[in-house]
Protein backbone atom coordinates (compact mmCIF):
# COMPACT_ATOMS: atom_id res chain seq x y z
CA UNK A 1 13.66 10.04 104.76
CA UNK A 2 16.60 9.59 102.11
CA UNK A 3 19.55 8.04 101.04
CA UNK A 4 22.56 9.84 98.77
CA UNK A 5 25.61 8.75 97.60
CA UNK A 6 28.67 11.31 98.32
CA UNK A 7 31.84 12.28 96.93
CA UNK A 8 34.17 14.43 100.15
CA UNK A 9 37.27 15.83 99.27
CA UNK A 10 40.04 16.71 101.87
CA UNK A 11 40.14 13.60 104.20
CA UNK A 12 41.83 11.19 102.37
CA UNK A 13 44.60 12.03 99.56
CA UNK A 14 41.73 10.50 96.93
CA UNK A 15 38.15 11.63 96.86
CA UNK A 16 36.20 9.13 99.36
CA UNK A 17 33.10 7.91 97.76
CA UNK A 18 30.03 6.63 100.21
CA UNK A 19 26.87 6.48 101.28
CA UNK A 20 24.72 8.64 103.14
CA UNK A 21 20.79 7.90 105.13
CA UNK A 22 19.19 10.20 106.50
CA UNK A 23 15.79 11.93 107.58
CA UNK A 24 14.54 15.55 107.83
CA UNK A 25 11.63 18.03 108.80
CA UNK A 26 11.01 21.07 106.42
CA UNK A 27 8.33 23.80 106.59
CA UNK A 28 5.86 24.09 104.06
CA UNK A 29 5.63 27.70 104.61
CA UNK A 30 5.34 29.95 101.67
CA UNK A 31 8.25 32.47 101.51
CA UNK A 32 11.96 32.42 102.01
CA UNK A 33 12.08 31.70 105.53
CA UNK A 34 11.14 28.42 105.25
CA UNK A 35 13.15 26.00 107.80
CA UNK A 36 14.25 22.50 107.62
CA UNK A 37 16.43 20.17 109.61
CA UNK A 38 18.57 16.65 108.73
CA UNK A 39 19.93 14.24 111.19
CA UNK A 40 21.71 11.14 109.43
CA UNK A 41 24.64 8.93 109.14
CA UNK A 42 27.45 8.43 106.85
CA UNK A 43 30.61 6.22 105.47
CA UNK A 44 33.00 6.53 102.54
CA UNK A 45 36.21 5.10 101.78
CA UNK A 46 38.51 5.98 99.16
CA UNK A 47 39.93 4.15 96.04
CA UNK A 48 37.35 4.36 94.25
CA UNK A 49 38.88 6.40 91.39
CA UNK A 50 42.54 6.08 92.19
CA UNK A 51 44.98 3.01 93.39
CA UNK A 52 45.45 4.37 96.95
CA UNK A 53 48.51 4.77 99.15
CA UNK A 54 46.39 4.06 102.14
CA UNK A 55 43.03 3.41 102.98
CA UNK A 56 40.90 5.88 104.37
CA UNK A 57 37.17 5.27 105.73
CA UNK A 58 35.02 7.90 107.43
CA UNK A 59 32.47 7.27 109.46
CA UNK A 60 30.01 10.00 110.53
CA UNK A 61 26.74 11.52 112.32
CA UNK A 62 25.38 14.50 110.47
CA UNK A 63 23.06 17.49 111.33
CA UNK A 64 22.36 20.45 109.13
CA UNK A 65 19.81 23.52 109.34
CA UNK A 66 18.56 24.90 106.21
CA UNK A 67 16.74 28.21 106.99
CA UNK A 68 15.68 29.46 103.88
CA UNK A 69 13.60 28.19 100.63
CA UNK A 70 13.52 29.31 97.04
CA UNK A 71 10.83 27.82 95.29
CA UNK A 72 7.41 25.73 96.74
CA UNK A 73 7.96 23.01 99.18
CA UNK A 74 6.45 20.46 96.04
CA UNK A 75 8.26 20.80 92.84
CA UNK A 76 11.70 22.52 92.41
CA UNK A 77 13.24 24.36 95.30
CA UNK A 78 17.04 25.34 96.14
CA UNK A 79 18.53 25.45 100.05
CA UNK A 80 21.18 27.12 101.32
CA UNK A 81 22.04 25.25 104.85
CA UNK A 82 24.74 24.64 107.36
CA UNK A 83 26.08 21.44 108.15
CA UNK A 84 27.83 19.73 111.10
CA UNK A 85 29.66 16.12 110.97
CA UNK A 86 31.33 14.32 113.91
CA UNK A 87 33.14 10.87 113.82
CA UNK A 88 36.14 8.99 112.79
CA UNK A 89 38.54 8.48 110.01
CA UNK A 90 40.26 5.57 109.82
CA UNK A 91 43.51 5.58 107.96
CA UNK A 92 46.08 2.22 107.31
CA UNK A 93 48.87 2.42 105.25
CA UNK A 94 49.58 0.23 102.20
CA UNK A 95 53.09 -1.30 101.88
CA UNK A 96 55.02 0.66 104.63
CA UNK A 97 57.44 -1.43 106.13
CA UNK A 98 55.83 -0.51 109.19
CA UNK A 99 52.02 -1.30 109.80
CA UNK A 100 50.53 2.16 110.77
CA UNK A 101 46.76 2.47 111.78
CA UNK A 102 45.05 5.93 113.23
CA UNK A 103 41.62 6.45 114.00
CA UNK A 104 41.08 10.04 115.12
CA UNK A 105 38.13 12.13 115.55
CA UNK A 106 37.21 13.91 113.29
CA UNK A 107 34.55 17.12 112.89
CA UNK A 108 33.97 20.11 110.49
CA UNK A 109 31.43 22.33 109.51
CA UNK A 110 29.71 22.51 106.20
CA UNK A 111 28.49 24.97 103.99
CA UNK A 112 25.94 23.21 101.29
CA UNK A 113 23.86 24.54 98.49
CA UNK A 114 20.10 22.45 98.01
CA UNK A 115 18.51 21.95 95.18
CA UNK A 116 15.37 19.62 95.23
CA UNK A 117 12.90 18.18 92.88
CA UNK A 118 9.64 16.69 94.12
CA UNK A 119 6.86 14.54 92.63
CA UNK A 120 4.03 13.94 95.23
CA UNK A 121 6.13 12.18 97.59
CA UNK A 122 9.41 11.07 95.93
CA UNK A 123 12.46 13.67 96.10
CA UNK A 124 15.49 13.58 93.96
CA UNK A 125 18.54 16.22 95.22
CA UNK A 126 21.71 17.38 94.42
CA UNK A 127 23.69 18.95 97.29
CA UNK A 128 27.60 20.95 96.79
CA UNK A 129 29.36 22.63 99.18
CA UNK A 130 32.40 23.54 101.31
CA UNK A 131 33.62 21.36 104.21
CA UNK A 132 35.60 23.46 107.04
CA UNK A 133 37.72 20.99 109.08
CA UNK A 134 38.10 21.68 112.45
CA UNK A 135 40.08 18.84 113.05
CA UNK A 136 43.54 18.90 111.14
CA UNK A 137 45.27 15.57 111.12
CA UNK A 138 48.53 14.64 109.59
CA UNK A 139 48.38 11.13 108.94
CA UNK A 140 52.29 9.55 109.03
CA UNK A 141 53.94 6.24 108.79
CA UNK A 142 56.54 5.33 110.49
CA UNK A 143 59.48 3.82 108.04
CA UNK A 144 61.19 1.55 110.69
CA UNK A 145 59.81 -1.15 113.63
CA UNK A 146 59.14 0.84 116.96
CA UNK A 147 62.36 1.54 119.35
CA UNK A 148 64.68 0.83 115.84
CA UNK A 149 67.22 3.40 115.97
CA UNK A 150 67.25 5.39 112.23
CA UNK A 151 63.28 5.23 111.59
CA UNK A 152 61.74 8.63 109.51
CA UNK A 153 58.43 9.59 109.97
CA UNK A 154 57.03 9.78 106.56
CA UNK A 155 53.57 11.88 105.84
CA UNK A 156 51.00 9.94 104.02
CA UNK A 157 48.09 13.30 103.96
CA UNK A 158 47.42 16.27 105.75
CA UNK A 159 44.19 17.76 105.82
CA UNK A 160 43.63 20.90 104.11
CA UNK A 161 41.87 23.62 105.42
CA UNK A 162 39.09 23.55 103.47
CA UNK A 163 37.44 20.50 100.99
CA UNK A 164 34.59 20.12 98.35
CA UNK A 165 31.40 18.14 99.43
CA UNK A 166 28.96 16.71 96.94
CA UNK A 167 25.98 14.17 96.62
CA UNK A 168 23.20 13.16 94.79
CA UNK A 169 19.97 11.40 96.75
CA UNK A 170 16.48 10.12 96.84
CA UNK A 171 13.81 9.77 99.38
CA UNK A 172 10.26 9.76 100.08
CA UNK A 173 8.50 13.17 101.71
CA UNK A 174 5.51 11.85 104.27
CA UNK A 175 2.76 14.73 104.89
């Protein structure tokens, strides 16, 4: 059982900064094939580093599957895993002329790289990766009151096709 803080790239024009709890199973079995499993939940929300156009705040549910181990289950170890977040975004635009809110669902598929450091029970990690989308939204605001003849579309972000993941966490590892 853990906590992290995270940095995602790719949903929000800004990197969204967050939090992150979660729990997991591993194996203590010697040799690669050494399986673990994470269920948890997140949110982020950008501006944290930049003065933002709009706001953007994910909310997830996480699961990931880390089949194989380098290193002992106590002491220094590195995972490679897959990861799989469902939720929302919620994006609001700041200053349009029009008020525009979306909340869409929102999903991809992660590709993270492990590395863990236990003490006894206490665990410190540092996770990086690749997040895959598989929801592309183009968040827009609209630049004139609904039914005015003349109003644009304008696009605040579109989602990329692929995004950089990253987080640093600690925990406690029961027997």
């Amino acid at each position: 059982m853990g906590a992290a803080f995270t940095l995602t790239t790719g949903v929000a024009p800004d990197a969204l900064a967050g939090g992150f709890v979660f729990g997991d199973v591993e194996s203590d079995a010697r040799g690669l094939f050494s399986p673990s499993g994470r269920l948890g939940v997140g949110f982020a929300a950008n501006g944290a580093f930049q003065s933002a156009s709009a706001t953007f705040t994910r909310t997830v549910a996480h699961a990931d599957g880390c089949p194989l181990r380098l290193g002992p289950a106590g002491g220094v170890s590195l995972r490679a895993c897959v990861g799989v977040d469902a939720g929302f975004v919620h994006a609001e635009a700041i200053h349009a002329p029009v008020p525009s809110v979306r909340d869409p669902f929102w999903a991809d598929v992660t590709l993270l790289g492990r590395g863990r450091w236990t003490m006894r029970s206490l665990f410190v990690e540092l996770e990086g990766g690749l997040m895959l989308p598989l929801t592309w939204v183009t968040f827009q605001t609209d630049s004139a009151p609904p039914n005015a003849p003349g109003g644009t579309l304008g696009t605040v972000y579109k989602v990329p096709p692929a995004a950089a993941v990253a987080s640093i966490g600690a925990g406690l590892r029961f027997p």
